[in-house]
C-alpha atoms as a PDB file:
ATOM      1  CA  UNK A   1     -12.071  11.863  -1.085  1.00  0.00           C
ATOM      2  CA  UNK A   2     -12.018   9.655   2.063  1.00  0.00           C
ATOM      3  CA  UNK A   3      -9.869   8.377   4.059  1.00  0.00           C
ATOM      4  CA  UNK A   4      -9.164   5.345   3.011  1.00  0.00           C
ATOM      5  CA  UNK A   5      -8.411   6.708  -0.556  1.00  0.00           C
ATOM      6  CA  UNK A   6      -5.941   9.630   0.867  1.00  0.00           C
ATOM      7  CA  UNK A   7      -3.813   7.348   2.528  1.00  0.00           C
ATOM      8  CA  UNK A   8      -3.144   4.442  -0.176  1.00  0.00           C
ATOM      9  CA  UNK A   9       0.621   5.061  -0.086  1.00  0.00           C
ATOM     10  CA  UNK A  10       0.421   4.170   3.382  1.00  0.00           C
ATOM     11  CA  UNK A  11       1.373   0.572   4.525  1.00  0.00           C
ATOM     12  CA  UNK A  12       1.203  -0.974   7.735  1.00  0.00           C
ATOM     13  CA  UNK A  13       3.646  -4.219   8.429  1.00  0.00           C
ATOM     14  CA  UNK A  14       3.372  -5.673  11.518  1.00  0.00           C
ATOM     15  CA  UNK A  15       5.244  -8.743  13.228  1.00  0.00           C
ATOM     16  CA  UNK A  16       6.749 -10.300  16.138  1.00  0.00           C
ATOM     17  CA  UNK A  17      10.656  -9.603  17.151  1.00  0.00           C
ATOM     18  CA  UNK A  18      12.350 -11.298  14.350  1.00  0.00           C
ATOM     19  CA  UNK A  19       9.478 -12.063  12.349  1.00  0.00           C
ATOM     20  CA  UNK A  20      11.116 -10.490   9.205  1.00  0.00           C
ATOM     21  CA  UNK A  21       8.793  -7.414   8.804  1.00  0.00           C
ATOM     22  CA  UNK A  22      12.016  -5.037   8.883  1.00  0.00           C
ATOM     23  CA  UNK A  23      13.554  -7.059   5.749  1.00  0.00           C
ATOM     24  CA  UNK A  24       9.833  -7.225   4.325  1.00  0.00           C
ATOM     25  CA  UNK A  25       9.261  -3.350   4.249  1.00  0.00           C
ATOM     26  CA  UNK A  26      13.184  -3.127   3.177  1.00  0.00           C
ATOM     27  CA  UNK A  27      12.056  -4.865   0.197  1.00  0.00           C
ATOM     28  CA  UNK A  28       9.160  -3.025  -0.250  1.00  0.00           C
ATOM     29  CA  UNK A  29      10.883  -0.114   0.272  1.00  0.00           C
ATOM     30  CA  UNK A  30      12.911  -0.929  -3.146  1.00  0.00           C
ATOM     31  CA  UNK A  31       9.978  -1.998  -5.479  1.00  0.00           C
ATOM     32  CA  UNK A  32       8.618   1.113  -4.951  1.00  0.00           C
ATOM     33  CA  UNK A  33      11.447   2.194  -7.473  1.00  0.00           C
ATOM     34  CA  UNK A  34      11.353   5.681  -5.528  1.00  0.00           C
ATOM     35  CA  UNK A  35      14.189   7.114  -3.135  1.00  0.00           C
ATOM     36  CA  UNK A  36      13.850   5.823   0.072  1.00  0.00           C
ATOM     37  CA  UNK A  37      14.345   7.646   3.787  1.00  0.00           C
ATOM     38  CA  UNK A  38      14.952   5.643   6.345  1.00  0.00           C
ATOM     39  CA  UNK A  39      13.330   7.160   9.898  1.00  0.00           C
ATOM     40  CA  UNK A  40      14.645   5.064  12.793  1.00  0.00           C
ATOM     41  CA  UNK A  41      12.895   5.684  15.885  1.00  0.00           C
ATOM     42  CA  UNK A  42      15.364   3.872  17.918  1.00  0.00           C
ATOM     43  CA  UNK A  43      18.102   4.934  20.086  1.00  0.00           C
ATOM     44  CA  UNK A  44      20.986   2.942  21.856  1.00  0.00           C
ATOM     45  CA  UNK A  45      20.762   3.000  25.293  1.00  0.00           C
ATOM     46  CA  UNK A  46      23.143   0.111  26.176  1.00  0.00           C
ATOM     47  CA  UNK A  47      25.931  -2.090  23.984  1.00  0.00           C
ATOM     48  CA  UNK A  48      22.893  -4.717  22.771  1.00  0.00           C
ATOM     49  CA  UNK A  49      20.963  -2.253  21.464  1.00  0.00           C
ATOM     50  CA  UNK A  50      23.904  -0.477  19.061  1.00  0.00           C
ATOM     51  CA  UNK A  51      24.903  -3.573  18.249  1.00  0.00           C
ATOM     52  CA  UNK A  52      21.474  -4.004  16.893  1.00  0.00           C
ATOM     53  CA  UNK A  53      21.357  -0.604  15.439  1.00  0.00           C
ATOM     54  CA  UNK A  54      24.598  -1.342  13.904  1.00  0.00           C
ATOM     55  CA  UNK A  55      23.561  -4.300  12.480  1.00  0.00           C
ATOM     56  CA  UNK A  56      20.109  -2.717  11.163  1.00  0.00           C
ATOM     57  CA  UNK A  57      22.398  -0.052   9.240  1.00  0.00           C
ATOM     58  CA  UNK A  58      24.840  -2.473   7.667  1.00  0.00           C
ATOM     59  CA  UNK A  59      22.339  -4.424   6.103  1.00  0.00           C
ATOM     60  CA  UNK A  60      20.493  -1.100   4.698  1.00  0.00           C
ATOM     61  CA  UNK A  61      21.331   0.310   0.887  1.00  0.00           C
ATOM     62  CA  UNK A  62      24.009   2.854   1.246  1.00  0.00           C
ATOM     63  CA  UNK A  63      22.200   5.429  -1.202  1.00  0.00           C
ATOM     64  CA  UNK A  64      19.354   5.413   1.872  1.00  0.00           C
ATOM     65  CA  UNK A  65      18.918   8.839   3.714  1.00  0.00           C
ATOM     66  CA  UNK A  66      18.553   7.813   7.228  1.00  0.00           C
ATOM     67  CA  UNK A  67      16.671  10.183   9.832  1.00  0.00           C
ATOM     68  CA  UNK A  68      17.424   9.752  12.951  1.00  0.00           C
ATOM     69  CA  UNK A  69      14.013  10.519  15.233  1.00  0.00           C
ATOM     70  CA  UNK A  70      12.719   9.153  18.395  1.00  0.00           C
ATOM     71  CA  UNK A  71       9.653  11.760  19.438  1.00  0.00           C
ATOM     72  CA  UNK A  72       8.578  13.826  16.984  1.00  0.00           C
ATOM     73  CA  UNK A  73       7.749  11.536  14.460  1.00  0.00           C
ATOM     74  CA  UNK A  74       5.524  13.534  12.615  1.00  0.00           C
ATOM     75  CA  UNK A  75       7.426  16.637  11.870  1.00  0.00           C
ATOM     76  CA  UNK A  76       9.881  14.348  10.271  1.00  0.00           C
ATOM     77  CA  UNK A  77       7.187  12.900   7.930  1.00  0.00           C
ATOM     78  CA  UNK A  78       6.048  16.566   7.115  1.00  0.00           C
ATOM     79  CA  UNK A  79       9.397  17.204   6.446  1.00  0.00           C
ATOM     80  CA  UNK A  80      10.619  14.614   4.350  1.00  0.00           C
ATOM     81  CA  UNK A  81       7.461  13.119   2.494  1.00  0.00           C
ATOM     82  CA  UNK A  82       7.474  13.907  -1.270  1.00  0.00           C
ATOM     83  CA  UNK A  83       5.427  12.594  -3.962  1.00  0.00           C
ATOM     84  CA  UNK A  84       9.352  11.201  -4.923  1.00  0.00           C
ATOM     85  CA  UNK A  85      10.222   8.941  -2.281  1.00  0.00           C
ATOM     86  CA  UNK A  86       9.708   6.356   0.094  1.00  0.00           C
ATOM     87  CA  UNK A  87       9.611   7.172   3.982  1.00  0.00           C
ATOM     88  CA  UNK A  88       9.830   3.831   5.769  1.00  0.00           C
ATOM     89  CA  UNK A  89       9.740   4.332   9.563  1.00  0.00           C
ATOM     90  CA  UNK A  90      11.166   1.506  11.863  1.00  0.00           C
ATOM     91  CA  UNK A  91       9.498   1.492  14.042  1.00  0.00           C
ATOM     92  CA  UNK A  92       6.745   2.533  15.604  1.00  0.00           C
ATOM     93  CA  UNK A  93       6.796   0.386  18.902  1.00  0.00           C
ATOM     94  CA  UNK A  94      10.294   1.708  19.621  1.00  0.00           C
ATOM     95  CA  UNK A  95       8.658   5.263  18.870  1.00  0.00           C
ATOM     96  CA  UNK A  96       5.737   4.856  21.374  1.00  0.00           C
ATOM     97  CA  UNK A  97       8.375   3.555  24.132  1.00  0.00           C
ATOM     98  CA  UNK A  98      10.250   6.598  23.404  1.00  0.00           C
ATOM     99  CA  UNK A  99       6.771   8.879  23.735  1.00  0.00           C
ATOM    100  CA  UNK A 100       5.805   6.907  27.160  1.00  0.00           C
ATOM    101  CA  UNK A 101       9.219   7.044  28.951  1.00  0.00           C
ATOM    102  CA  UNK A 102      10.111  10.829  27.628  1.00  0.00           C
ATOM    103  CA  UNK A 103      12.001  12.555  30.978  1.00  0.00           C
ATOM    104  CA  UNK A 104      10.967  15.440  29.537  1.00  0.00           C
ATOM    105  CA  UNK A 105       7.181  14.706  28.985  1.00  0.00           C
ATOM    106  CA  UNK A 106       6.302  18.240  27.257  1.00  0.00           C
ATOM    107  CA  UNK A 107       3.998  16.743  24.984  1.00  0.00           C
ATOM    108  CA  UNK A 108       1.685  13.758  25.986  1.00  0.00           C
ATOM    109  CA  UNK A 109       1.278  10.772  24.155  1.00  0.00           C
ATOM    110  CA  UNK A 110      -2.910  11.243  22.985  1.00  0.00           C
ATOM    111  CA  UNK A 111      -1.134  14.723  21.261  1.00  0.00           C
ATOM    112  CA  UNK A 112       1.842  13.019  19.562  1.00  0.00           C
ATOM    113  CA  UNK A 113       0.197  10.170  18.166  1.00  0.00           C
ATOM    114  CA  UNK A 114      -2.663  12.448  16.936  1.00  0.00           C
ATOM    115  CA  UNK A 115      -0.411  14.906  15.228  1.00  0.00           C
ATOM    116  CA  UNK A 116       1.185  11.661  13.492  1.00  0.00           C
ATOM    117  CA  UNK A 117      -2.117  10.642  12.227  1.00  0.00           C
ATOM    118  CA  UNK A 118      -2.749  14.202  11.041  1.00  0.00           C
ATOM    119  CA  UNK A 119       0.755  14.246   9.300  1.00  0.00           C
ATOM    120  CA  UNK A 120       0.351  10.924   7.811  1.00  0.00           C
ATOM    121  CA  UNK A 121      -3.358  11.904   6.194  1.00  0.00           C
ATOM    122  CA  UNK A 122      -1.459  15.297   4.851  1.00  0.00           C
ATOM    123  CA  UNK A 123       2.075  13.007   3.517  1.00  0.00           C
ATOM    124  CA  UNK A 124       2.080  12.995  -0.563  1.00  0.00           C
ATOM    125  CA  UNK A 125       4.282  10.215  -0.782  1.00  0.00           C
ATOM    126  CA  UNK A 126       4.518   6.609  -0.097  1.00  0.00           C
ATOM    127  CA  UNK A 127       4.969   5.562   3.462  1.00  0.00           C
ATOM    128  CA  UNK A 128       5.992   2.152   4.910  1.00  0.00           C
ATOM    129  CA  UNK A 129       6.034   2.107   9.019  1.00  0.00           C
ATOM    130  CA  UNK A 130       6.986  -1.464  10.684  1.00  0.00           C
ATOM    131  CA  UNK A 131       5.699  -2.074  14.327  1.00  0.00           C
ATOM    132  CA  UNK A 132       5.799  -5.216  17.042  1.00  0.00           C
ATOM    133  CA  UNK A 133       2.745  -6.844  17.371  1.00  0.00           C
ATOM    134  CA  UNK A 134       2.472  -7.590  21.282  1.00  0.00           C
ATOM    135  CA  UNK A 135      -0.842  -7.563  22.075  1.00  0.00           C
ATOM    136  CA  UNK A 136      -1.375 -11.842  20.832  1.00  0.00           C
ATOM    137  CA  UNK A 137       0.373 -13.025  24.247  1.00  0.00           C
ATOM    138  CA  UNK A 138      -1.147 -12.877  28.046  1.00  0.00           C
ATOM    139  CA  UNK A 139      -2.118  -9.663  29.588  1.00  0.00           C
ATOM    140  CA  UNK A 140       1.339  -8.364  31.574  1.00  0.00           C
ATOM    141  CA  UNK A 141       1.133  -8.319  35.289  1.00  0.00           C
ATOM    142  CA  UNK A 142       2.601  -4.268  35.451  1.00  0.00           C
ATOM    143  CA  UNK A 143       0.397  -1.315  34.922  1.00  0.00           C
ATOM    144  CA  UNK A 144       3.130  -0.283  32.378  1.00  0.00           C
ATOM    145  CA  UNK A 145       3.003  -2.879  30.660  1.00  0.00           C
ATOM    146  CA  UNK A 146      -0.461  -3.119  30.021  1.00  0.00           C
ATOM    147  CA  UNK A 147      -0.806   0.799  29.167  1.00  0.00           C
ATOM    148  CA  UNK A 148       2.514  -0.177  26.507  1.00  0.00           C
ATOM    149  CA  UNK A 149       0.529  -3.064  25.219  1.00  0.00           C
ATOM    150  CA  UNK A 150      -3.303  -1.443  25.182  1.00  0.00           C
ATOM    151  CA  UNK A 151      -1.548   2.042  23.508  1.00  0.00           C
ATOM    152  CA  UNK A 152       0.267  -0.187  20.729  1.00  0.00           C
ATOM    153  CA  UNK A 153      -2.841  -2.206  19.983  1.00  0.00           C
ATOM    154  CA  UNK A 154      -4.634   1.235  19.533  1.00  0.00           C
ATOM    155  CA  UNK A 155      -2.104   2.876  17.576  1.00  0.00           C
ATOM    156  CA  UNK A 156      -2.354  -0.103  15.549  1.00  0.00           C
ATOM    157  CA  UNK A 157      -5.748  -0.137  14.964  1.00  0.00           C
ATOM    158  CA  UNK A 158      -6.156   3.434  14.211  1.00  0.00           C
ATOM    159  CA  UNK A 159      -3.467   2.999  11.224  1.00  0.00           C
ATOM    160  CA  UNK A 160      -4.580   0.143   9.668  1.00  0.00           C
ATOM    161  CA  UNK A 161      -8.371   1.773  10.028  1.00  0.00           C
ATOM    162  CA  UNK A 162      -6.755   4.273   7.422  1.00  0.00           C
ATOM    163  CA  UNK A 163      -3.923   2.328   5.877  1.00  0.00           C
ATOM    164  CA  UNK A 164      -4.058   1.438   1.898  1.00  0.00           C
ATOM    165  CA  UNK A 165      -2.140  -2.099   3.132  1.00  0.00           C
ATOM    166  CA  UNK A 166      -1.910  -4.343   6.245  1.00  0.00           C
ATOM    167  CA  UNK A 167       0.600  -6.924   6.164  1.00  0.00           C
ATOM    168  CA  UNK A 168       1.315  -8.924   8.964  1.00  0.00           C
ATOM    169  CA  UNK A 169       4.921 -10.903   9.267  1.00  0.00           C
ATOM    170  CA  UNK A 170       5.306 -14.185  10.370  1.00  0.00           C
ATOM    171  CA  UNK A 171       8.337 -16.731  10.219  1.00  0.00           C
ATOM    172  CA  UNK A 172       9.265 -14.449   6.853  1.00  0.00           C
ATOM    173  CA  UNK A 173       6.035 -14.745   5.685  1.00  0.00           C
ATOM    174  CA  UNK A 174       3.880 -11.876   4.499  1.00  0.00           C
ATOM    175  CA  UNK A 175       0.480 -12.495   4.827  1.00  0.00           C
ATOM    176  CA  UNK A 176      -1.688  -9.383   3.613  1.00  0.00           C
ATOM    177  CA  UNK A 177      -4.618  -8.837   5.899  1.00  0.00           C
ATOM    178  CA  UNK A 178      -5.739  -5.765   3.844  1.00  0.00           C
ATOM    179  CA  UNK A 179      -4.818  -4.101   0.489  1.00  0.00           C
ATOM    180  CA  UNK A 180      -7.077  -1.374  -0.742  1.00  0.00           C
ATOM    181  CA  UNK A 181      -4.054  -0.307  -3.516  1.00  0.00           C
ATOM    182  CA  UNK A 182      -5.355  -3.107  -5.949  1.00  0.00           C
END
């Protein structure tokens, strides 16, 4: 079996800030018909950030399981993907931030994002993970910046390398760039 075939449940939807890809993979979330698990990556480091998060929550299902998990990313898919549900993960730039800036820095960034890849090729259910696309604009000035914006275009690439479906968001609209679950 290759790659491409193992990780059919896995969808990719990218988008710019307020593009609608969160309410996109919401929906697709729900047509999957399966319980869903919602794994926010975010946390709330000042007031216009919870008031985002808050906002983000309200406008989620109440039945919804929500995981709270900014680092480890992929112990939470081993431990909550089952054939039965739907993880969607929201989202993935907030989760590399999170991996780039961690005080702690026990475990670098090349090790975390390849033990998600490993735990996303080994996940027996359906998985929907939304992410910023920020690499269409000018190259940032910072050294920071760039290394955000190069790491999220290559964490990008990698997924949708292996990823059943691409979509990317724009102005509400889904437009599929690939879909290998037809």
């Amino acid at each position: 079996m290759s790659n491409i075939e193992a990780l059919t449940g896995v969808e990719l939807v990218l988008g710019g800030a307020r593009s609608g890809k969160s309410r996109y993979a919401e929906a697709q979330s729900v047509a999957t018909g399966k319980g869903v698990i919602y794994i926010a990556t975010a946390g709330a480091g000042d007031d216009e950030m919870s008031d985002r998060i808050a906002r983000h929550q309200a406008q989620r299902p109440s039945e919804w399981m929500t995981v709270e998990e900014p680092l480890d990313l992929a112990a939470a898919i081993r431990q909550y993907s089952q054939s039965d549900n739907c993880l969607l993960v929201d989202c993935l730039t907030l989760w590399l931030t999170n991996c780039l800036f961690d005080p702690n820095n026990v475990i670098s960034w090349q090790d975390r994002k390849s033990d998600f890849m490993a735990a996303l090729a080994e996940a027996p259910g359906r998985i929907i993970m939304v992410s910023n696309e920020v690499g269409q604009g000018i190259v940032p000035l910072g050294e920071v910046s760039r290394r955000f914006v190069d790491e999220s275009g290559w964490l990008h690439q990698e997924i949708a390398a292996v990823a059943g479906k691409v979509v990317f968001v724009i102005a509400g609209l889904p437009q599929v760039l690939k879909d290998s679950t037809v």
